[in-house]
PDB file of N, CA and C in Angstrom:
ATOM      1  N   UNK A   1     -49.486  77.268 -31.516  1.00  0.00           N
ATOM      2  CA  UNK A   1     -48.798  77.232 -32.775  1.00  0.00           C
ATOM      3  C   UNK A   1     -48.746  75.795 -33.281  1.00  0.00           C
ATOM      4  N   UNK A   2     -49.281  75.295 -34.553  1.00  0.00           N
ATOM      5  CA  UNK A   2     -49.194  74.160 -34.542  1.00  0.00           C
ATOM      6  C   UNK A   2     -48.567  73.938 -35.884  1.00  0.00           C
ATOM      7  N   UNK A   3     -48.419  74.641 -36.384  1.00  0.00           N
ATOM      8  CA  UNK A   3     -47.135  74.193 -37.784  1.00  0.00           C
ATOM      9  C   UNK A   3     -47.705  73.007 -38.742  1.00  0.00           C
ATOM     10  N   UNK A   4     -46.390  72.444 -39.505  1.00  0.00           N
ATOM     11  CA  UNK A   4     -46.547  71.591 -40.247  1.00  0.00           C
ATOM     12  C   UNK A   4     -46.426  70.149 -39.365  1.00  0.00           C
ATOM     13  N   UNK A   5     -46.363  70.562 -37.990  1.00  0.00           N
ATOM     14  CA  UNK A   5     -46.012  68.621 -37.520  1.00  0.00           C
ATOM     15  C   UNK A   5     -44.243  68.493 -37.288  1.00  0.00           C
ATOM     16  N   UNK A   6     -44.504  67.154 -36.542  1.00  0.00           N
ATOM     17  CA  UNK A   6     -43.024  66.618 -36.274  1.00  0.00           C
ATOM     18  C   UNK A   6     -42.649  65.689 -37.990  1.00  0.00           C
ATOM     19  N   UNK A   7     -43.494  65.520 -39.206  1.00  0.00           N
ATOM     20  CA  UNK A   7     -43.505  65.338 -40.140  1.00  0.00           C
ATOM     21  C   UNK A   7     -43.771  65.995 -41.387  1.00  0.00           C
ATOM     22  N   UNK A   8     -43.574  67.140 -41.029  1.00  0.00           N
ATOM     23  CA  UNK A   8     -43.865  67.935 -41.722  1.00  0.00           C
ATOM     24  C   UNK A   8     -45.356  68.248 -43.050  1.00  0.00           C
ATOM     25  N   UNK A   9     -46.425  67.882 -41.955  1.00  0.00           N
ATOM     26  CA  UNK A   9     -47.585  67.759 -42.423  1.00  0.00           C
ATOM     27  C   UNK A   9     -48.365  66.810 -43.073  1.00  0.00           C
ATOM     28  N   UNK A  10     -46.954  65.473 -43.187  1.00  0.00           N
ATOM     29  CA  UNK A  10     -47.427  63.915 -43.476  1.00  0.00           C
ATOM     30  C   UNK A  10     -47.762  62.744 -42.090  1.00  0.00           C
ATOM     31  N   UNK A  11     -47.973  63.288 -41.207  1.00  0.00           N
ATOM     32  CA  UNK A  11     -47.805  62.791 -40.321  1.00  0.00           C
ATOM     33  C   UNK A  11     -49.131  62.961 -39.963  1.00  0.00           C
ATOM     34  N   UNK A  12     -49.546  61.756 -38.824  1.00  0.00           N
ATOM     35  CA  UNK A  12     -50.705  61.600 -38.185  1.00  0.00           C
ATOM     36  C   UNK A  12     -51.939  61.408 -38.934  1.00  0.00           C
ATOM     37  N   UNK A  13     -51.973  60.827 -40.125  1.00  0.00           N
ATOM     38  CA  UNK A  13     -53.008  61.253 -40.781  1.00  0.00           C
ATOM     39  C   UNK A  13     -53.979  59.785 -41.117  1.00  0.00           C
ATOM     40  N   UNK A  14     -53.529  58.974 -39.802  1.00  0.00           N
ATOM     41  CA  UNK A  14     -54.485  57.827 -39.144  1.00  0.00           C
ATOM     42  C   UNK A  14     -54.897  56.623 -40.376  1.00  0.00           C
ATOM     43  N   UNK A  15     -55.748  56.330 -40.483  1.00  0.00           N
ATOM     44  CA  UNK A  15     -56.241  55.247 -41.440  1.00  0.00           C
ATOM     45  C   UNK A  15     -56.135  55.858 -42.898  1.00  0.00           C
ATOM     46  N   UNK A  16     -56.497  56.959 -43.274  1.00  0.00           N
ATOM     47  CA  UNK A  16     -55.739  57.105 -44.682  1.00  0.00           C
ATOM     48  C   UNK A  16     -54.762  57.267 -44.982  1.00  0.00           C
ATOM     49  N   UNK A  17     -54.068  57.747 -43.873  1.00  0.00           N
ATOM     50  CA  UNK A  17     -52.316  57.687 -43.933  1.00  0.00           C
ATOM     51  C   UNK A  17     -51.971  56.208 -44.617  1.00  0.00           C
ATOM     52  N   UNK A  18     -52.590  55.596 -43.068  1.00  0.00           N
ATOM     53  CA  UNK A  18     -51.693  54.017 -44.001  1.00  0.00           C
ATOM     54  C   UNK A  18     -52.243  53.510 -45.134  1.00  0.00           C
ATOM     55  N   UNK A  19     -53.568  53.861 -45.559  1.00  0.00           N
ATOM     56  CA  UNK A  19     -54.617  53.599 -46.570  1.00  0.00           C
ATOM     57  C   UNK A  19     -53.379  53.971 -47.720  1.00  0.00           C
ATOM     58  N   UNK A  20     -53.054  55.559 -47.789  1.00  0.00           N
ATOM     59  CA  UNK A  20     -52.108  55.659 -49.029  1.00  0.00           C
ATOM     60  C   UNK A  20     -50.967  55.216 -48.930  1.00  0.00           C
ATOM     61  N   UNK A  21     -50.257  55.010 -47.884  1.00  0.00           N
ATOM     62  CA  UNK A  21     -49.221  54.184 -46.957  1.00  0.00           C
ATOM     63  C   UNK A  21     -49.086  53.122 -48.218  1.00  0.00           C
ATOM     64  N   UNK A  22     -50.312  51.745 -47.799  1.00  0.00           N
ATOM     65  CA  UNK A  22     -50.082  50.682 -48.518  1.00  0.00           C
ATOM     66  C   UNK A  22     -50.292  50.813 -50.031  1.00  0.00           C
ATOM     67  N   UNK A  23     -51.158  51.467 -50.500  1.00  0.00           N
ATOM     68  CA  UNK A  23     -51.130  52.212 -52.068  1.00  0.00           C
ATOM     69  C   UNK A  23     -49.925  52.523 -52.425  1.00  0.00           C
ATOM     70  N   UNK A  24     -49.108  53.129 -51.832  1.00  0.00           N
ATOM     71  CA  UNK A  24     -47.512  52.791 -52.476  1.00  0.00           C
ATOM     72  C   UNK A  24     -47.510  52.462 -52.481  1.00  0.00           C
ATOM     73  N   UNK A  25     -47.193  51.215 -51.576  1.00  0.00           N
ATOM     74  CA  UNK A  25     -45.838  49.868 -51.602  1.00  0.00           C
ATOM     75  C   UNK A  25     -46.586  49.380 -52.481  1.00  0.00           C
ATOM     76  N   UNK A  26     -47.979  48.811 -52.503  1.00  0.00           N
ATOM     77  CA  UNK A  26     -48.365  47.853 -53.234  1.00  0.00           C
ATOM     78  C   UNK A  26     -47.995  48.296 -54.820  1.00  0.00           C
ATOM     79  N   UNK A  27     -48.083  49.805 -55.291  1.00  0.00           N
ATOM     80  CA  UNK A  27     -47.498  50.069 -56.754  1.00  0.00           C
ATOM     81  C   UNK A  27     -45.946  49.643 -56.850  1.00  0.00           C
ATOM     82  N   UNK A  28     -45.501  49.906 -55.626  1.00  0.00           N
ATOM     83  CA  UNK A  28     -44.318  49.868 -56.198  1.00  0.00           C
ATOM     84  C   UNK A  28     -43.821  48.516 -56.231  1.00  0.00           C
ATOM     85  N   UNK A  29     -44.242  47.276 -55.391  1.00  0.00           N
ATOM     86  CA  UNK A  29     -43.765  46.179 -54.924  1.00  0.00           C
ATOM     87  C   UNK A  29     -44.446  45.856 -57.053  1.00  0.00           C
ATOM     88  N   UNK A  30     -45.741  46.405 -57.512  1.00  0.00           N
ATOM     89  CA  UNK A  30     -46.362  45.923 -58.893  1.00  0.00           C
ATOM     90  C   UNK A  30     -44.978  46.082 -59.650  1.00  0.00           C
ATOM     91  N   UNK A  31     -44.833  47.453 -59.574  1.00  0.00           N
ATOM     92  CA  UNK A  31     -44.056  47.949 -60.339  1.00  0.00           C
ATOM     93  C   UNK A  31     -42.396  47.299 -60.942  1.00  0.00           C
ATOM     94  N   UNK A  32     -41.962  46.455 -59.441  1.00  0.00           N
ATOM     95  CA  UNK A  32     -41.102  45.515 -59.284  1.00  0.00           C
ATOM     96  C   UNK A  32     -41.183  44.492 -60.088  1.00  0.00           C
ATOM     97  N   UNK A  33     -42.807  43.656 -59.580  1.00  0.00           N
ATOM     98  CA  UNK A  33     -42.808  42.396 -60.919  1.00  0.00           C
ATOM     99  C   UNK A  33     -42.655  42.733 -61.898  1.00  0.00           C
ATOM    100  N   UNK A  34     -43.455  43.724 -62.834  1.00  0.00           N
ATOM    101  CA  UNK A  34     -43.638  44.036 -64.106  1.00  0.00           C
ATOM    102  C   UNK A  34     -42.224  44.304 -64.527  1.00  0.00           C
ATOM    103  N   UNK A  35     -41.550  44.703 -63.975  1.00  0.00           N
ATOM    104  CA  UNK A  35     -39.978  44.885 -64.563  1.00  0.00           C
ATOM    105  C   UNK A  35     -39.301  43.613 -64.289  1.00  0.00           C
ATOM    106  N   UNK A  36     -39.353  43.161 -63.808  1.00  0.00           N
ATOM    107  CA  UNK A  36     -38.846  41.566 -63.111  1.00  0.00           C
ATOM    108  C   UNK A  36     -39.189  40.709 -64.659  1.00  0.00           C
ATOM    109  N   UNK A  37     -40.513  40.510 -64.662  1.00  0.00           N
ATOM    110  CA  UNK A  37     -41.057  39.769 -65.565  1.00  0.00           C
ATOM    111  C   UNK A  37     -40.732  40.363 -67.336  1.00  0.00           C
ATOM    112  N   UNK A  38     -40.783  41.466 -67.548  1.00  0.00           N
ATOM    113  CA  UNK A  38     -40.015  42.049 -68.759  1.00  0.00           C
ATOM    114  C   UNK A  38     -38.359  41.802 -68.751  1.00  0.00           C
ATOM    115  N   UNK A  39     -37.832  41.745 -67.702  1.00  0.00           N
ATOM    116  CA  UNK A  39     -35.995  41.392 -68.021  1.00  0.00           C
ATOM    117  C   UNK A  39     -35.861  40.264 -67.899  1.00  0.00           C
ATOM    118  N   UNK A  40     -36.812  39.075 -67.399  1.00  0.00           N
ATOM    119  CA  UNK A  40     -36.821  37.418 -67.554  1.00  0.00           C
ATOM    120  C   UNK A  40     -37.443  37.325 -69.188  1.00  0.00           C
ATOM    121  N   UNK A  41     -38.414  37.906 -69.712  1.00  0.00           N
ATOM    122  CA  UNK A  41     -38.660  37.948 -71.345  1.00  0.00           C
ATOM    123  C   UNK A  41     -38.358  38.177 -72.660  1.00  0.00           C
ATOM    124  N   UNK A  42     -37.070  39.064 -71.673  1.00  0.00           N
ATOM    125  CA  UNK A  42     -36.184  39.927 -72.781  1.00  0.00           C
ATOM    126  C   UNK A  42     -35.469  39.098 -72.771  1.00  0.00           C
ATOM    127  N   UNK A  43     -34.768  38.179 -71.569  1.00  0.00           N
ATOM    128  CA  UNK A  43     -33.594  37.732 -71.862  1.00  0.00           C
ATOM    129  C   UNK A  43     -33.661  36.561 -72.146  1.00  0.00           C
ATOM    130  N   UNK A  44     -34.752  35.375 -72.339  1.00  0.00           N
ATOM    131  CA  UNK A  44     -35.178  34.365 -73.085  1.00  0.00           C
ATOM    132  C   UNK A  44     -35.477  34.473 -74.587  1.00  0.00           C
ATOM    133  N   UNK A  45     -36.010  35.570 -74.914  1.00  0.00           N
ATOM    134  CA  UNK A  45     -35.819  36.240 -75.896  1.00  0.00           C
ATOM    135  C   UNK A  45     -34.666  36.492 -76.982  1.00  0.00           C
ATOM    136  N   UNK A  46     -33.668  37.269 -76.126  1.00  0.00           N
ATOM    137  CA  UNK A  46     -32.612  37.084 -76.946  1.00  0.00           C
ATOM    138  C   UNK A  46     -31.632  35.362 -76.988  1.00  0.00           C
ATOM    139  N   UNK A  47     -31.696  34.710 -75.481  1.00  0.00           N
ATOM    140  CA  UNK A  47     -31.379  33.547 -75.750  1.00  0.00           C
ATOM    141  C   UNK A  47     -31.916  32.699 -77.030  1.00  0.00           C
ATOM    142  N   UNK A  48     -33.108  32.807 -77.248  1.00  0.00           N
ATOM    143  CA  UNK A  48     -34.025  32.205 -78.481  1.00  0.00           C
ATOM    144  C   UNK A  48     -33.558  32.746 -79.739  1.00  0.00           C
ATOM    145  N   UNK A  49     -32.766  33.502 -79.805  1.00  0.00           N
ATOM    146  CA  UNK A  49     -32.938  34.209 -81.314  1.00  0.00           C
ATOM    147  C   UNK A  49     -30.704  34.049 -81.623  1.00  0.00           C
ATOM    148  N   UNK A  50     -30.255  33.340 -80.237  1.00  0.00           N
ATOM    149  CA  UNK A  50     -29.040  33.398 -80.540  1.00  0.00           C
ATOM    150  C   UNK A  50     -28.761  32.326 -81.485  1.00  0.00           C
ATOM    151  N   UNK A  51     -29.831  31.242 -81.640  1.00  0.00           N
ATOM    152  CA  UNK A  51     -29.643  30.338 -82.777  1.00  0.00           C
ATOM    153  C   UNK A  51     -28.686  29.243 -82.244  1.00  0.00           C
ATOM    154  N   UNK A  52     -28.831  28.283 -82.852  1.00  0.00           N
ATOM    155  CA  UNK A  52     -27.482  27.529 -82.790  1.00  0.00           C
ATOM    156  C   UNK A  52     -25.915  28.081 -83.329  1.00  0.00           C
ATOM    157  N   UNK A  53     -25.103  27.209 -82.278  1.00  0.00           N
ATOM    158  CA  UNK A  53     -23.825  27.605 -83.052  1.00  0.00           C
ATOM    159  C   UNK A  53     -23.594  26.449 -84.323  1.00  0.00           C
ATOM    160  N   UNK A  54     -22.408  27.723 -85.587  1.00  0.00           N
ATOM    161  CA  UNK A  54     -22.152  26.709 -86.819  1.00  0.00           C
ATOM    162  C   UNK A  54     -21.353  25.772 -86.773  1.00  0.00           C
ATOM    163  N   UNK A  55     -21.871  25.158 -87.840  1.00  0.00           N
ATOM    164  CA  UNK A  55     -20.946  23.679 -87.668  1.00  0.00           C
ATOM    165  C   UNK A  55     -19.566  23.725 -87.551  1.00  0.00           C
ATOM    166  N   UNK A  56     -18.677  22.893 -87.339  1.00  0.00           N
ATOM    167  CA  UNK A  56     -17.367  23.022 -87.497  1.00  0.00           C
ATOM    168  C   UNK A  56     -16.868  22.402 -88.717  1.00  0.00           C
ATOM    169  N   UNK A  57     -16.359  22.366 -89.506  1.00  0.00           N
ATOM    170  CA  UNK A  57     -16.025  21.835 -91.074  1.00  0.00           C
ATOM    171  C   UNK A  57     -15.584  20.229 -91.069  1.00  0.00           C
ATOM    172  N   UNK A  58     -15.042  20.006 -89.757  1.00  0.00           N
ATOM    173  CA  UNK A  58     -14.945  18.514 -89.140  1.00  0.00           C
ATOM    174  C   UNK A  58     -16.119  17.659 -89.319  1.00  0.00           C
ATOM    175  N   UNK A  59     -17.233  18.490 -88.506  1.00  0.00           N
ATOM    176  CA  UNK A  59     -18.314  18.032 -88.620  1.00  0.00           C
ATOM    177  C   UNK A  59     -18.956  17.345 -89.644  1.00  0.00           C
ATOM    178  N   UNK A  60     -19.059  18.298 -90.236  1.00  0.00           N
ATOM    179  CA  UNK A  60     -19.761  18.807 -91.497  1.00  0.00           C
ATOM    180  C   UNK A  60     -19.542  17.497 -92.640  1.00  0.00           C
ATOM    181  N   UNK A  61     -17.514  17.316 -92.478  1.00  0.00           N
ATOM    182  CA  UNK A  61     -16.682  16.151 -93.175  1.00  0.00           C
ATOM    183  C   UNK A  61     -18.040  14.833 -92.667  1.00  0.00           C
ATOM    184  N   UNK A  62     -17.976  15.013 -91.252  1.00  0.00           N
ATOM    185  CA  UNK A  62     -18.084  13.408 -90.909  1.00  0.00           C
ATOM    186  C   UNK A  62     -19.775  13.175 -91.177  1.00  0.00           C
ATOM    187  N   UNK A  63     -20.285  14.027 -91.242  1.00  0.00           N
ATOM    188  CA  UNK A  63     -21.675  13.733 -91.495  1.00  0.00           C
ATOM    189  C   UNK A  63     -22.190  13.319 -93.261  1.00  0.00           C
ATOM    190  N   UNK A  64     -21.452  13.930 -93.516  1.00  0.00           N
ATOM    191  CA  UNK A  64     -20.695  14.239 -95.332  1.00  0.00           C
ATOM    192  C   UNK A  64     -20.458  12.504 -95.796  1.00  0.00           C
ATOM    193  N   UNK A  65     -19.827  11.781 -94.859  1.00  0.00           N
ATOM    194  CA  UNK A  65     -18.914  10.632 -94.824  1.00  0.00           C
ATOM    195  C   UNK A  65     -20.309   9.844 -94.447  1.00  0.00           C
ATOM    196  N   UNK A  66     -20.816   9.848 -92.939  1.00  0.00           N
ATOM    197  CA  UNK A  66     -21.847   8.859 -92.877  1.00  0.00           C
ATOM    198  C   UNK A  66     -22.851   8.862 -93.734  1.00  0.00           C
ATOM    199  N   UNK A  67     -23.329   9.975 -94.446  1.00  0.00           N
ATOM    200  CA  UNK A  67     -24.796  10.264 -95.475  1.00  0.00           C
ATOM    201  C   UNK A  67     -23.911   9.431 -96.797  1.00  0.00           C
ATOM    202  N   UNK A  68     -22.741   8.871 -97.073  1.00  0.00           N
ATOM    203  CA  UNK A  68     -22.412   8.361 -98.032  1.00  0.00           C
ATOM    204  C   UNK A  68     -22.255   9.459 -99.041  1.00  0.00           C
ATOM    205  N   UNK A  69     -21.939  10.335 -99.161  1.00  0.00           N
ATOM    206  CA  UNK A  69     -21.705  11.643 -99.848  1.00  0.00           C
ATOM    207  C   UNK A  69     -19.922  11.541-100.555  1.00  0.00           C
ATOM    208  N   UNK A  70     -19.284  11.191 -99.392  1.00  0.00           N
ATOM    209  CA  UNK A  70     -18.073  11.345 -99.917  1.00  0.00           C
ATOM    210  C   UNK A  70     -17.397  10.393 -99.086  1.00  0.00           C
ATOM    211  N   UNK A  71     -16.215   9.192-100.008  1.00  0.00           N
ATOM    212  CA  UNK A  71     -15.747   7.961 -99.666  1.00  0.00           C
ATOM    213  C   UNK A  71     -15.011   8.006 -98.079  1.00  0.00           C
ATOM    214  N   UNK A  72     -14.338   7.000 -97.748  1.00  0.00           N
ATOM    215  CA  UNK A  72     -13.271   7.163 -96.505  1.00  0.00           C
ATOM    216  C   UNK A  72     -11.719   8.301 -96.966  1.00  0.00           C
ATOM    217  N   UNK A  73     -11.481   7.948 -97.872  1.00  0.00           N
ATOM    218  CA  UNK A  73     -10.352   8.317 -98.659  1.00  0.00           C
ATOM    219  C   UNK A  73     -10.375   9.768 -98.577  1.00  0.00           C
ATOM    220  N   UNK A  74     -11.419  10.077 -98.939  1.00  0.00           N
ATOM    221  CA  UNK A  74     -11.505  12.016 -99.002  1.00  0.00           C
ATOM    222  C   UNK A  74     -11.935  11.988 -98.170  1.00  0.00           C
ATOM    223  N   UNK A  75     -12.556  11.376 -96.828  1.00  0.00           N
ATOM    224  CA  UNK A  75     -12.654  12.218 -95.697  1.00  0.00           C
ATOM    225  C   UNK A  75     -11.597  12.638 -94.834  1.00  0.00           C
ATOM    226  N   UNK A  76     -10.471  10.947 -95.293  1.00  0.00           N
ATOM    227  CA  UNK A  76      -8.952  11.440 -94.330  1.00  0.00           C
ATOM    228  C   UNK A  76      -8.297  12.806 -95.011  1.00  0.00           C
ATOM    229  N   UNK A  77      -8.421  12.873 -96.365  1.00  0.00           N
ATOM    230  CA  UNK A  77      -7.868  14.108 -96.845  1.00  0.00           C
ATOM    231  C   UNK A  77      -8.506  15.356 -96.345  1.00  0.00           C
ATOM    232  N   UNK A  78      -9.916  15.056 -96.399  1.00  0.00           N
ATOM    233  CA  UNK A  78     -10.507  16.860 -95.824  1.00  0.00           C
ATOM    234  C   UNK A  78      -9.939  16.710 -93.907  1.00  0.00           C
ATOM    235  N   UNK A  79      -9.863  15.415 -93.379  1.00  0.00           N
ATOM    236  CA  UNK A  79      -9.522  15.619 -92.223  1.00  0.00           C
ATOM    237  C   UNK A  79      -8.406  16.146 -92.008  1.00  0.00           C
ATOM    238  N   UNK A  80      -6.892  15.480 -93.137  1.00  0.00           N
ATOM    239  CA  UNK A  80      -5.890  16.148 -92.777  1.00  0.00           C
ATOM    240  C   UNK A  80      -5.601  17.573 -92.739  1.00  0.00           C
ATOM    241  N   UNK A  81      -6.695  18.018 -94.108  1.00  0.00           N
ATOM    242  CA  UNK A  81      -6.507  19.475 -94.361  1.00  0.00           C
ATOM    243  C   UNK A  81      -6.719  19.968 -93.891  1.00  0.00           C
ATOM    244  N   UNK A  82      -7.933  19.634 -92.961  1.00  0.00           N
ATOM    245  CA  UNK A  82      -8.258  20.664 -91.391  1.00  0.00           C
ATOM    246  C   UNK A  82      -8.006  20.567 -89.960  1.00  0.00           C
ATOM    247  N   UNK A  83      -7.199  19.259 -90.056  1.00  0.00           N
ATOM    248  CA  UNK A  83      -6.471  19.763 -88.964  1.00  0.00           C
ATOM    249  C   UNK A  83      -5.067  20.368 -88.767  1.00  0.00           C
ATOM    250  N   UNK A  84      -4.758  20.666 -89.716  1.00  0.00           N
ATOM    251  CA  UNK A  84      -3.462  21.312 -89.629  1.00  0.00           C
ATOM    252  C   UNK A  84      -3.272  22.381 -88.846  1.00  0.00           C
TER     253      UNK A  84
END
């Protein structure tokens, strides 16, 4: 009586065993990078597209002030007004 095996008919099946043996792993170990490498792309990706953050209105004053745009006088005023 020789049945399906102590493996239930996957068993013993010598050099093509491990032949398809390593044909998995090797898909699946692929299968690993390729997803590896798509969630490192995606997520540089969205890092890239988060943009800079906006200015702060402080900022904005003091750059306003050095480009000669607007005197010392109104910058202490837009300063006071925003920092309140």
């Amino acid at each position: 009586m020789r049945g399906w095996g102590q493996m239930g008919g996957w068993g013993g099946g010598g050099w093509l065993g491990a032949l398809v043996g390593l044909t998995l792993l090797a898909g699946l170990l692929a299968l690993l990078a390729v997803g590896a490498i798509w969630l490192a792309r995606r997520t540089r990706a969205r890092a890239a597209t988060a943009g800079p953050a906006q200015p702060q209105p402080l900022d904005l004053a003091r750059r306003r002030l050095a480009s000669g745009e607007i005197t010392v006088a109104e910058f202490e005023g837009l300063r006071e007004r925003l920092e309140r």
